[in-house]
Protein backbone atom coordinates (compact mmCIF):
# COMPACT_ATOMS: atom_id res chain seq x y z
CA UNK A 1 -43.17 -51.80 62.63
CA UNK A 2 -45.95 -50.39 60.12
CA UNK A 3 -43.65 -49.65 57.25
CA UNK A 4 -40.34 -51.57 56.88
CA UNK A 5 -40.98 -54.36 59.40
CA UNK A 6 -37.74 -53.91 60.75
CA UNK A 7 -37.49 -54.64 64.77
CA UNK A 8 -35.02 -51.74 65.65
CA UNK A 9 -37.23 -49.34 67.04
CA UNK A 10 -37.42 -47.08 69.71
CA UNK A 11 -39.85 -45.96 72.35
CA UNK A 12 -39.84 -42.39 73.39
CA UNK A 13 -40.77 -40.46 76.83
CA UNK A 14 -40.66 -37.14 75.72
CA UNK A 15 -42.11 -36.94 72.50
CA UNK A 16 -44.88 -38.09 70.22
CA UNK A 17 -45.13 -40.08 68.01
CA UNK A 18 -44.30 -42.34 70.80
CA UNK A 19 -42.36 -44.70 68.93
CA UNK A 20 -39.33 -43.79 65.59
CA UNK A 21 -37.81 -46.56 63.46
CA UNK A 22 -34.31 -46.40 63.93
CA UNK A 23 -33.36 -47.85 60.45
CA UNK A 24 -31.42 -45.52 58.61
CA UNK A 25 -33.49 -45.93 55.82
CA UNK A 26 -36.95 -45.56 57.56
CA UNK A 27 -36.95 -43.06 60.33
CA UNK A 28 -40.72 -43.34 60.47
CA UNK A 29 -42.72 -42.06 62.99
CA UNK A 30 -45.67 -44.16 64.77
CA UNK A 31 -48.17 -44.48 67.70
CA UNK A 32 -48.33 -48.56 67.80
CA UNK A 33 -45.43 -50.77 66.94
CA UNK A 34 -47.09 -53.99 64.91
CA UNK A 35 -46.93 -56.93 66.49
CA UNK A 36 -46.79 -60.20 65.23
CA UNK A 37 -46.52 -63.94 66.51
CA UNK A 38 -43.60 -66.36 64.96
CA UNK A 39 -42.34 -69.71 65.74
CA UNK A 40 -38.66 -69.69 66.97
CA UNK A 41 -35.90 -72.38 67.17
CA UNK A 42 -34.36 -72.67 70.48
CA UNK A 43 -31.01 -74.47 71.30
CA UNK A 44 -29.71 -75.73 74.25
CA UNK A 45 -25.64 -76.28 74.39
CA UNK A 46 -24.30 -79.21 76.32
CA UNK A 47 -20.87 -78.88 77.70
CA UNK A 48 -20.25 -81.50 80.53
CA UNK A 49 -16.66 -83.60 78.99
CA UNK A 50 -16.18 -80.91 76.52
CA UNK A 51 -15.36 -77.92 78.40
CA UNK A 52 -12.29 -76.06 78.78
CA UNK A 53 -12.18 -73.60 81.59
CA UNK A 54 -10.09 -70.05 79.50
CA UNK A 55 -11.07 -67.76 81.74
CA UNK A 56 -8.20 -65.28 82.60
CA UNK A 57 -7.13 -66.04 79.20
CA UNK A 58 -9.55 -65.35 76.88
CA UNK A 59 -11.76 -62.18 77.51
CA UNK A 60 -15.34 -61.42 75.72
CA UNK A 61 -13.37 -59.18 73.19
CA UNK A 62 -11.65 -61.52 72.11
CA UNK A 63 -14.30 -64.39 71.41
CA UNK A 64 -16.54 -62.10 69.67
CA UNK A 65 -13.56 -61.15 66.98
CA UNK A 66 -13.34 -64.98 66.81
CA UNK A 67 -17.06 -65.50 65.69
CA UNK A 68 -17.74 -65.51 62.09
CA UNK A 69 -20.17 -62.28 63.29
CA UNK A 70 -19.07 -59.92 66.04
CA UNK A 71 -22.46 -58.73 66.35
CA UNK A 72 -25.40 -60.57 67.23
CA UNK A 73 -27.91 -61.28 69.83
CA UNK A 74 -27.43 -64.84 69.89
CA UNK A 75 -25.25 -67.01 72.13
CA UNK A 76 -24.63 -69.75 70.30
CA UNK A 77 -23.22 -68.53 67.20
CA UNK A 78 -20.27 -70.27 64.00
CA UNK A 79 -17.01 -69.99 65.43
CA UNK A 80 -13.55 -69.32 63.36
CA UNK A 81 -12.46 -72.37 64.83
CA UNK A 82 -8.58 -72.38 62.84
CA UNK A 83 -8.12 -68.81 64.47
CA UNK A 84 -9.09 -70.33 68.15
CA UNK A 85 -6.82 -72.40 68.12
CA UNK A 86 -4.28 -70.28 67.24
CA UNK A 87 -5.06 -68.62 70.40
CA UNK A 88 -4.16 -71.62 72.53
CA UNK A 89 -1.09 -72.77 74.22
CA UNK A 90 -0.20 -76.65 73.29
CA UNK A 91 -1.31 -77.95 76.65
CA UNK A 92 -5.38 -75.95 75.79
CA UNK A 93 -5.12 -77.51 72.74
CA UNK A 94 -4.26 -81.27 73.79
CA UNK A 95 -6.79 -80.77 76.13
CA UNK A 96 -9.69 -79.70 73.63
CA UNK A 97 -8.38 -82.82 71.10
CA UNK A 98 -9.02 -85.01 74.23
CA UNK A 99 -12.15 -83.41 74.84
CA UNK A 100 -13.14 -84.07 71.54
CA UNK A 101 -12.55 -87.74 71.44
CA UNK A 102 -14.88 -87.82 74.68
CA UNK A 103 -17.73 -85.92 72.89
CA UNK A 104 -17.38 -87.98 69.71
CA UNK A 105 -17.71 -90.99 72.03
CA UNK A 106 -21.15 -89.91 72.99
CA UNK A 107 -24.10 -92.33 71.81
CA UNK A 108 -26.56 -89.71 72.67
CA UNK A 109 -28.89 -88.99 75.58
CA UNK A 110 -31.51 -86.97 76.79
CA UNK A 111 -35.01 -87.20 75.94
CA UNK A 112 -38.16 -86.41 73.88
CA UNK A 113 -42.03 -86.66 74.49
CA UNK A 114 -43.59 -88.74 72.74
CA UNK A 115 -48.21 -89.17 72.46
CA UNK A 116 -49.14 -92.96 72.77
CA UNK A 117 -52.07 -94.74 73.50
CA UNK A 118 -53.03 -95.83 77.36
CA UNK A 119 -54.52 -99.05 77.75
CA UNK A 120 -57.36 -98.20 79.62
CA UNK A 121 -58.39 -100.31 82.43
CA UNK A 122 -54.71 -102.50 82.73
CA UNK A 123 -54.09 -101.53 86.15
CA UNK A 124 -57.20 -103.49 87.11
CA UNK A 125 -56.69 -106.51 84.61
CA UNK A 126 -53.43 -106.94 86.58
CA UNK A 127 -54.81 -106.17 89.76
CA UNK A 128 -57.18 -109.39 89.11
CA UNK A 129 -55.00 -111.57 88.02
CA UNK A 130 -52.95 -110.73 91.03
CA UNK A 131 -56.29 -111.62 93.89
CA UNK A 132 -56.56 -114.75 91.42
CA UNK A 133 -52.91 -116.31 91.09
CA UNK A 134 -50.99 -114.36 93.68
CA UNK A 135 -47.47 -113.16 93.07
CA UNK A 136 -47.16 -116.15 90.31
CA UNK A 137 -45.54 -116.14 87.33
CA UNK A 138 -47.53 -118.94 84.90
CA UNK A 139 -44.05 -120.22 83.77
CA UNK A 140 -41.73 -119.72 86.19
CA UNK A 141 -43.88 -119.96 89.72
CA UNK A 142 -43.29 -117.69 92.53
CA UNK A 143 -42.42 -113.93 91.48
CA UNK A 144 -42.15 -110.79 93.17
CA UNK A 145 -45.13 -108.72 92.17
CA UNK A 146 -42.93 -105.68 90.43
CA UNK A 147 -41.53 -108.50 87.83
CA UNK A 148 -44.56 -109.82 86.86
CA UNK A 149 -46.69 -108.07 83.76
CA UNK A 150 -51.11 -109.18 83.02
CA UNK A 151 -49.95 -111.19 79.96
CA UNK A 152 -52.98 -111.09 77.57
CA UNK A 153 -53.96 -114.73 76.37
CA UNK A 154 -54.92 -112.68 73.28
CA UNK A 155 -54.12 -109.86 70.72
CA UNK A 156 -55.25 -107.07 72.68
CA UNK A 157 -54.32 -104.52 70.26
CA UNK A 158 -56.89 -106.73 67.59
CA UNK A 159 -59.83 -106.61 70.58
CA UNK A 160 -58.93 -104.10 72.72
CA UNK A 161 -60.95 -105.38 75.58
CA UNK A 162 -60.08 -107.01 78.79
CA UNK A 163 -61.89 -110.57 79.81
CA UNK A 164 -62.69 -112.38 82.46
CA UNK A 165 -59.78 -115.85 82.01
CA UNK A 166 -58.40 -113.39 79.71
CA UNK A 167 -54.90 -112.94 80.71
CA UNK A 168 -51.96 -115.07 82.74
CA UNK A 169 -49.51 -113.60 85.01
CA UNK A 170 -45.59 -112.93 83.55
CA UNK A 171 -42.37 -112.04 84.03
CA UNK A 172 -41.63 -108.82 81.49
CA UNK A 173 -38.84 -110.72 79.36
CA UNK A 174 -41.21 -113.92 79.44
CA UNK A 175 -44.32 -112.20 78.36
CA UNK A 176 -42.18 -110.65 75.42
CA UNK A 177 -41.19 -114.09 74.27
CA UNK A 178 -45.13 -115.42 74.65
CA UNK A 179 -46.37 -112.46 72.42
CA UNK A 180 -43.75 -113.37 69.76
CA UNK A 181 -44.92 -117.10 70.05
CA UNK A 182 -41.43 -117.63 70.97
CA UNK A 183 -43.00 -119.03 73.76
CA UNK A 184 -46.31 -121.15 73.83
CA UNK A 185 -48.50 -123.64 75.52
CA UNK A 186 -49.82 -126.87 74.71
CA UNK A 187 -53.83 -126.67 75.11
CA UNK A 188 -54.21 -130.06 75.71
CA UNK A 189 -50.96 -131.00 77.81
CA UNK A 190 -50.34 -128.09 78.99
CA UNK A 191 -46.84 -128.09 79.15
CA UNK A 192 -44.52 -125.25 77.83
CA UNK A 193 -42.84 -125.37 74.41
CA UNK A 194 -40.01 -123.35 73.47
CA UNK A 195 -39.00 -122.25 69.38
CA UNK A 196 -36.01 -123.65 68.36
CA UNK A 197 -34.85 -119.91 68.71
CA UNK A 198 -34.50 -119.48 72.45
CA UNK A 199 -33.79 -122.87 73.13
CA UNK A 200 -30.35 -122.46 73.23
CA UNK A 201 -30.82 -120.50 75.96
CA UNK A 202 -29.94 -122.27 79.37
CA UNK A 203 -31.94 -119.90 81.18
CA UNK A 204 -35.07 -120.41 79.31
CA UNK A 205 -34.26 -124.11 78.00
CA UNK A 206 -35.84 -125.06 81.42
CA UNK A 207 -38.79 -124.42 80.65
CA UNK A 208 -39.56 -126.51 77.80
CA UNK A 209 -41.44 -129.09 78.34
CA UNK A 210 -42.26 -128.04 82.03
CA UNK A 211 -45.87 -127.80 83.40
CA UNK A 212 -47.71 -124.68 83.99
CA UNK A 213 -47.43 -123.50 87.69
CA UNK A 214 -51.44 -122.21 88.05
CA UNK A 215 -54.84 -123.90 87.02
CA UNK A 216 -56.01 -122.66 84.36
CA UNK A 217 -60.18 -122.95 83.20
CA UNK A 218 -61.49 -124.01 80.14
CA UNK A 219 -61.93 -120.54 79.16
CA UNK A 220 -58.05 -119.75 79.71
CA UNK A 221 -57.24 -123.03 77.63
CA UNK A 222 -59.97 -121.76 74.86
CA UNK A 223 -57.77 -118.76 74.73
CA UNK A 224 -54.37 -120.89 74.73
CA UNK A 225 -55.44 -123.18 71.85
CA UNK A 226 -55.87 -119.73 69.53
CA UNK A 227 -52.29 -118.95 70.37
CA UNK A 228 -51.23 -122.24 69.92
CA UNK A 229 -52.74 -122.45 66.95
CA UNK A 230 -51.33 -119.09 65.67
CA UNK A 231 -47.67 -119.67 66.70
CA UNK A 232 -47.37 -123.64 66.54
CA UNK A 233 -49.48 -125.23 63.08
């Protein structure tokens, strides 16, 4: 309001001023309660495993005697938790210490939004690599189309551009591995060479040494020797 700032006022039918502080030690008298814009905290209370169903036992009376403040306009608020628990019967009380474990147990969940950057145009770098190759993973052969990622032959993030023989078709986990030069391709053999690091690997150990399973052009191979040359000299 205009004079103490409190938030305990009152509007009135009868009588004007329309609006009277209420504070004890205001009592003003007003036309237009001030109004101002803040930025609250909000909280959000997750019981799932953790609750304990008291009703019939525990009235509203009782739980707001049992908050560290009996008066307040939030819902979430400290609890005495020692004088709770006094309140419950051995078997309540097993069951919150069970219920507790469970909560402890929790790794977390939920989510959060987060602002990153788009690649602009990538649906239609994949989409030609798709009418070129087909549904063909470069290492691995024949794919189905929701496995297989528009691996760029390049840094992207360094160019960000697409090009024409820019890119190869992968499987996610394999295009991973080629980005970390984990994975890499002979320009001039072009056969597949695996790090010592994922050789031991059965599931990827194939692959070493094994030709590529698409024709590549020269511009594709121009691309391959800079990774090569990156990840293998």
């Amino acid at each position: 309001m205009p004079n103490c700032n409190s938030t305990n006022i009152r509007e009135r039918t009868s009588i004007l001023p329309k609006f009277k502080c209420a504070g004890k030690n205001c009592l003003k008298e007003f036309d237009q309660p001030k109004e101002t814009s803040i930025e609250v905290k909000t909280f959000k209370t997750c019981h799932e495993s953790g609750w304990l169903d008291l009703s019939g036992r525990i009235d509203a009376k009782l739980l707001r005697k049992l908050c560290q403040s009996n008066v307040s306009q939030h819902s979430i608020r400290p609890f005495k938790w020692d004088k709770f628990l006094e309140v419950l019967d051995k078997s309540e009380k097993n069951k919150i210490e069970n219920n507790s474990r469970t909560v402890d147990s929790w790794l977390g969940g939920g989510r959060k939004y987060k602002s990153t950057k788009v690649r602009i145009g990538q649906r239609k770098f994949r989409q030609n690599l798709i009418d070129k190759f087909g549904n063909v993973c470069a290492f691995m052969g024949e794919t189905p189309l929701q496995a297989l990622e528009a691996a760029h032959l390049y840094s992207f993030a360094d160019i960000e551009k697409h090009f024409d023989c820019g890119g190869i078709l992968l499987r996610r986990d394999l295009h991973r591995l080629f980005d970390l030069g984990l994975i890499a391709v002979n320009p001039f053999s072009l056969i597949i060479d695996l790090s010592l690091e994922i050789k031991r690997f059965a599931q990827y150990n194939s692959l070493h040494e094994k030709h590529l399973s698409i024709k590549l052009s020269k511009k594709e191979v121009d691309w391959l020797k800079i990774h090569w040359n990156e990840h293998r000299k």
